[in-house]
N, C-alpha and C. Protein backbone atom coordinates (compact mmCIF):
# COMPACT_ATOMS: atom_id res chain seq x y z
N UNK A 1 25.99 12.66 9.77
CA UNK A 1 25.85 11.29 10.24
C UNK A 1 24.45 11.05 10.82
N UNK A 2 24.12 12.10 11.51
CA UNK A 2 22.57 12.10 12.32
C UNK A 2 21.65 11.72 10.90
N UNK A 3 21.79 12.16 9.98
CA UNK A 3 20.56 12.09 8.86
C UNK A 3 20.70 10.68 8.45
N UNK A 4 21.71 10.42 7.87
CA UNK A 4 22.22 8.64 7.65
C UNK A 4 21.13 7.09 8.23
N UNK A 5 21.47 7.71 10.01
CA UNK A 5 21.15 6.89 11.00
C UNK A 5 19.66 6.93 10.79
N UNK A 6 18.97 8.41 10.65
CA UNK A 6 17.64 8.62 10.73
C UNK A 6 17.14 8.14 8.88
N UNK A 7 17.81 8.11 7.97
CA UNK A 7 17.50 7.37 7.12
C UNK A 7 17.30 5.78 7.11
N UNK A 8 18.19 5.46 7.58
CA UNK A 8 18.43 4.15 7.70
C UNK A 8 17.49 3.48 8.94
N UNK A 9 16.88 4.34 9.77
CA UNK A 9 15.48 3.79 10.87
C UNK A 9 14.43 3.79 10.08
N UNK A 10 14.14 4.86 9.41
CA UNK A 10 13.17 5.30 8.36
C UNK A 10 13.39 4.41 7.45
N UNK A 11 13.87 3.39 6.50
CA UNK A 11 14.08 2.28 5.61
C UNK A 11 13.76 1.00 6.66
N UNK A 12 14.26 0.46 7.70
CA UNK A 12 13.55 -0.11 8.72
C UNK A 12 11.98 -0.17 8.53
N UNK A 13 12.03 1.16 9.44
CA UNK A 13 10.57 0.68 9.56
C UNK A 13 9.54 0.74 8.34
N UNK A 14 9.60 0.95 7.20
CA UNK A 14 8.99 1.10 5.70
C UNK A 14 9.14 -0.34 5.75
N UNK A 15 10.21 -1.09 5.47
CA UNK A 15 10.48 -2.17 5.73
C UNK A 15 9.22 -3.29 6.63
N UNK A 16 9.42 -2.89 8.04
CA UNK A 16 8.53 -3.51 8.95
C UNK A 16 6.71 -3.51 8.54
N UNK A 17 6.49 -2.44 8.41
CA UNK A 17 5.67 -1.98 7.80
C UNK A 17 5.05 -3.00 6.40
N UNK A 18 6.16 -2.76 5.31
CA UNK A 18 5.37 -3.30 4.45
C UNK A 18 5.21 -4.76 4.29
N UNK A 19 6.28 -5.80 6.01
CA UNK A 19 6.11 -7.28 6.09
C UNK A 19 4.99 -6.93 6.55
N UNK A 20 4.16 -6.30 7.63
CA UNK A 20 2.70 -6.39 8.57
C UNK A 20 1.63 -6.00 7.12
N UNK A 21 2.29 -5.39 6.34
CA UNK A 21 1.10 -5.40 5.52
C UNK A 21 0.99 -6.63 4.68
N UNK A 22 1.93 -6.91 4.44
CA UNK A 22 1.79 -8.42 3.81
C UNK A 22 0.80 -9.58 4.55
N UNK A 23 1.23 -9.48 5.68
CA UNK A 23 1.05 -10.63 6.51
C UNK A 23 -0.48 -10.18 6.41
N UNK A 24 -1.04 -8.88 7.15
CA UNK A 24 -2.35 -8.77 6.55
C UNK A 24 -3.14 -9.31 5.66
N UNK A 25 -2.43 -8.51 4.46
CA UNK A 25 -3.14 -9.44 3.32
C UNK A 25 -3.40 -10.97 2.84
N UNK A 26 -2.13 -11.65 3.85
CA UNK A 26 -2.51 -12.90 3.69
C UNK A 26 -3.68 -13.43 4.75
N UNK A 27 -3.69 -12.87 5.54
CA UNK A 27 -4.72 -12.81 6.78
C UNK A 27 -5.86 -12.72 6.45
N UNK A 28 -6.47 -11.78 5.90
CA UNK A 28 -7.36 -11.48 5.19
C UNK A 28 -8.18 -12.36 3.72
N UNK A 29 -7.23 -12.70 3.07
CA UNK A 29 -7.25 -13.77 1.94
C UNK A 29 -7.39 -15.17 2.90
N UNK A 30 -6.73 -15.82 3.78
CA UNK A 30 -6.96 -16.53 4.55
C UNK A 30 -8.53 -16.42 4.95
N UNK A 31 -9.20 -15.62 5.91
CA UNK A 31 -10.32 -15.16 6.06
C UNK A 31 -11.34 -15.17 5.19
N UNK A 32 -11.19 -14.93 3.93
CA UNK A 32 -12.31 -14.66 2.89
C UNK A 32 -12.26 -16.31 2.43
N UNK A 33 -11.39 -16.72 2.12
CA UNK A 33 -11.29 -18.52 1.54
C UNK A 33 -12.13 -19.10 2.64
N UNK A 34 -11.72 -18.87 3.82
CA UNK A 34 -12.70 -19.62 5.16
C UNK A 34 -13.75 -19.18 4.73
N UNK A 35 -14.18 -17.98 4.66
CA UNK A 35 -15.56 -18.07 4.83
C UNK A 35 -16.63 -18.56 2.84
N UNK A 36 -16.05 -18.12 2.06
CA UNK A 36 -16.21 -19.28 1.37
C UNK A 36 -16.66 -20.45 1.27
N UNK A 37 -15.65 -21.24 2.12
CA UNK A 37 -15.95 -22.30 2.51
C UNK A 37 -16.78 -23.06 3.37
N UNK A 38 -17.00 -22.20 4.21
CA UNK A 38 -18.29 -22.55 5.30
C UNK A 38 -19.22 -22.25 4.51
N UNK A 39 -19.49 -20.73 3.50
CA UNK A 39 -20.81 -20.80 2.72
C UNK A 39 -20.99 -21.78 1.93
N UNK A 40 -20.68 -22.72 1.23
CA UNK A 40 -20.55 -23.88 0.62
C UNK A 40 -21.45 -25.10 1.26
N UNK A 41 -20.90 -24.95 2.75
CA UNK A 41 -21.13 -26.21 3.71
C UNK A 41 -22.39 -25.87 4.51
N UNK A 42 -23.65 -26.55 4.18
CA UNK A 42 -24.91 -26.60 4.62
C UNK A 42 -24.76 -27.09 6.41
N UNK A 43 -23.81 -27.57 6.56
CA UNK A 43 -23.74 -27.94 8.37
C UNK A 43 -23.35 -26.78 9.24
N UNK A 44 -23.37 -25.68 8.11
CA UNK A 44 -22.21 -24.16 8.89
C UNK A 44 -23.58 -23.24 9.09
N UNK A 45 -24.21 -22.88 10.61
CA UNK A 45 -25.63 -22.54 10.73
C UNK A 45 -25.05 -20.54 10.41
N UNK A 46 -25.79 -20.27 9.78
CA UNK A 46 -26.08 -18.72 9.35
C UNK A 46 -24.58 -18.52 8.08
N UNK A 47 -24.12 -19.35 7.73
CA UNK A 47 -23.52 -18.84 6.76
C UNK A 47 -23.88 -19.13 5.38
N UNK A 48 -25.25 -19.62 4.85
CA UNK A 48 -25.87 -19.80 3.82
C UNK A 48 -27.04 -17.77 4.20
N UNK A 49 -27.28 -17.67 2.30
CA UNK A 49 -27.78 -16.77 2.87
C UNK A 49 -29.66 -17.04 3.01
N UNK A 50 -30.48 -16.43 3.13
CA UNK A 50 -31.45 -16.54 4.00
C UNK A 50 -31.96 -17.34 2.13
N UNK A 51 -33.33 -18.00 2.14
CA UNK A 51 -33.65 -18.06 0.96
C UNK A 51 -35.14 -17.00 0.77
N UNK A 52 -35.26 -16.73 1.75
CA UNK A 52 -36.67 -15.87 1.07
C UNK A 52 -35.98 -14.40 1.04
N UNK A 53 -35.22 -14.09 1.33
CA UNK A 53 -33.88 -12.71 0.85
C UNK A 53 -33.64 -12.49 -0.09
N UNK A 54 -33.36 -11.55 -1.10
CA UNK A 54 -33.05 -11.00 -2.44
C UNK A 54 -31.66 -11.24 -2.05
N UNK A 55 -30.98 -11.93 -3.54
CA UNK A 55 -29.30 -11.79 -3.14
C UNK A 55 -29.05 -9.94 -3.04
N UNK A 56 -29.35 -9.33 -3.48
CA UNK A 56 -28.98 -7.96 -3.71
C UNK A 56 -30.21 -7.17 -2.85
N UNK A 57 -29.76 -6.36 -2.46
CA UNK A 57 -31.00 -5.48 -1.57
C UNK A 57 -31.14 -4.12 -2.24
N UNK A 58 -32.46 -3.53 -2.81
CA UNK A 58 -33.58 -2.50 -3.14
C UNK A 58 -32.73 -1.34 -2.38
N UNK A 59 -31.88 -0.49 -2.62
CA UNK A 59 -32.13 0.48 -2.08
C UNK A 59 -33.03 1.44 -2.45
N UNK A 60 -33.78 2.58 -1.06
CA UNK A 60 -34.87 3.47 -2.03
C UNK A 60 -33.97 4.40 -2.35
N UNK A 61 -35.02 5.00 -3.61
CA UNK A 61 -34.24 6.24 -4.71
C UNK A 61 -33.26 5.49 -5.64
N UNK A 62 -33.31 4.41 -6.03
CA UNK A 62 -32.16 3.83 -6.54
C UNK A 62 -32.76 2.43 -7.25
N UNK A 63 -32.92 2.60 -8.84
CA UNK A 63 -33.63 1.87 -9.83
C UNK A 63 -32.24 1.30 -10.52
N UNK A 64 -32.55 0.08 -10.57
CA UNK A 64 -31.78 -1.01 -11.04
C UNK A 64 -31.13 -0.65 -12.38
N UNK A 65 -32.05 -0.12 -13.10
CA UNK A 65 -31.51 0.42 -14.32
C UNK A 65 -31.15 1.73 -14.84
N UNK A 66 -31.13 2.58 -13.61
CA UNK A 66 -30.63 3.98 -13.65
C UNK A 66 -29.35 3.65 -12.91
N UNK A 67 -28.88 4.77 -12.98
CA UNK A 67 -27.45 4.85 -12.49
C UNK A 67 -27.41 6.01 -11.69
N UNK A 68 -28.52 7.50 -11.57
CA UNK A 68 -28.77 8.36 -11.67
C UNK A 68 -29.84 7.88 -10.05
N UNK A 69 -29.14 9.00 -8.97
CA UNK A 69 -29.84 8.72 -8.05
C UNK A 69 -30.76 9.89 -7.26
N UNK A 70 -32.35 10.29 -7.33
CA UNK A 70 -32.67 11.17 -6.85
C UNK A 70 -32.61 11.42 -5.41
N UNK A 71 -32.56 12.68 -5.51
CA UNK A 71 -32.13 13.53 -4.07
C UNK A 71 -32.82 13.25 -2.97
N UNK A 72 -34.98 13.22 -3.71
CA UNK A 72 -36.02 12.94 -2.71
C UNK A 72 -36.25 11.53 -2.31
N UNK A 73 -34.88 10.59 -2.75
CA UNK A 73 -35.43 8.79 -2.72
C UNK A 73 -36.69 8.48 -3.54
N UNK A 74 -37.41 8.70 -4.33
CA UNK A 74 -37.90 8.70 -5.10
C UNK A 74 -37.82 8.21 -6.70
N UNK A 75 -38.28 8.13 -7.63
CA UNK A 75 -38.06 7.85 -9.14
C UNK A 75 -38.43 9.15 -9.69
């Protein structure tokens, strides 16, 4: 009977668990649509990105058209 009970807490909380993860994910999806949306809206201060900024940033050792990254940061 002890294993039953301890099954049946254990289905619970898997249970609980996978509503908070839900709710997360809608949280999160919520979150990303907002901010979206403020990037859109020129009245929203720092959520446009800079214009003299590369959309993508240079890392060193790391050529756009390699895939292949040296050890010394280097080409």
């Amino acid at each position: 009977m002890e294993h039953e009970e301890q099954a049946d807490r254990m289905e619970e909380d898997a249970d609980r668990l996978e509503q908070h993860s839900d709710q997360l994910g809608e949280r999160i999806e919520n979150v990303r649509d907002d901010w979206e949306r403020k990037e859109q809206d020129v009245s929203v201060p720092g959520a446009q990105p800079d214009p003299d900024e590369e959309e993508e940033e240079s890392l060193p050792g790391v050529d756009a058209d390699e895939e292949i990254v040296s050890e010394e940061g280097g080409p």
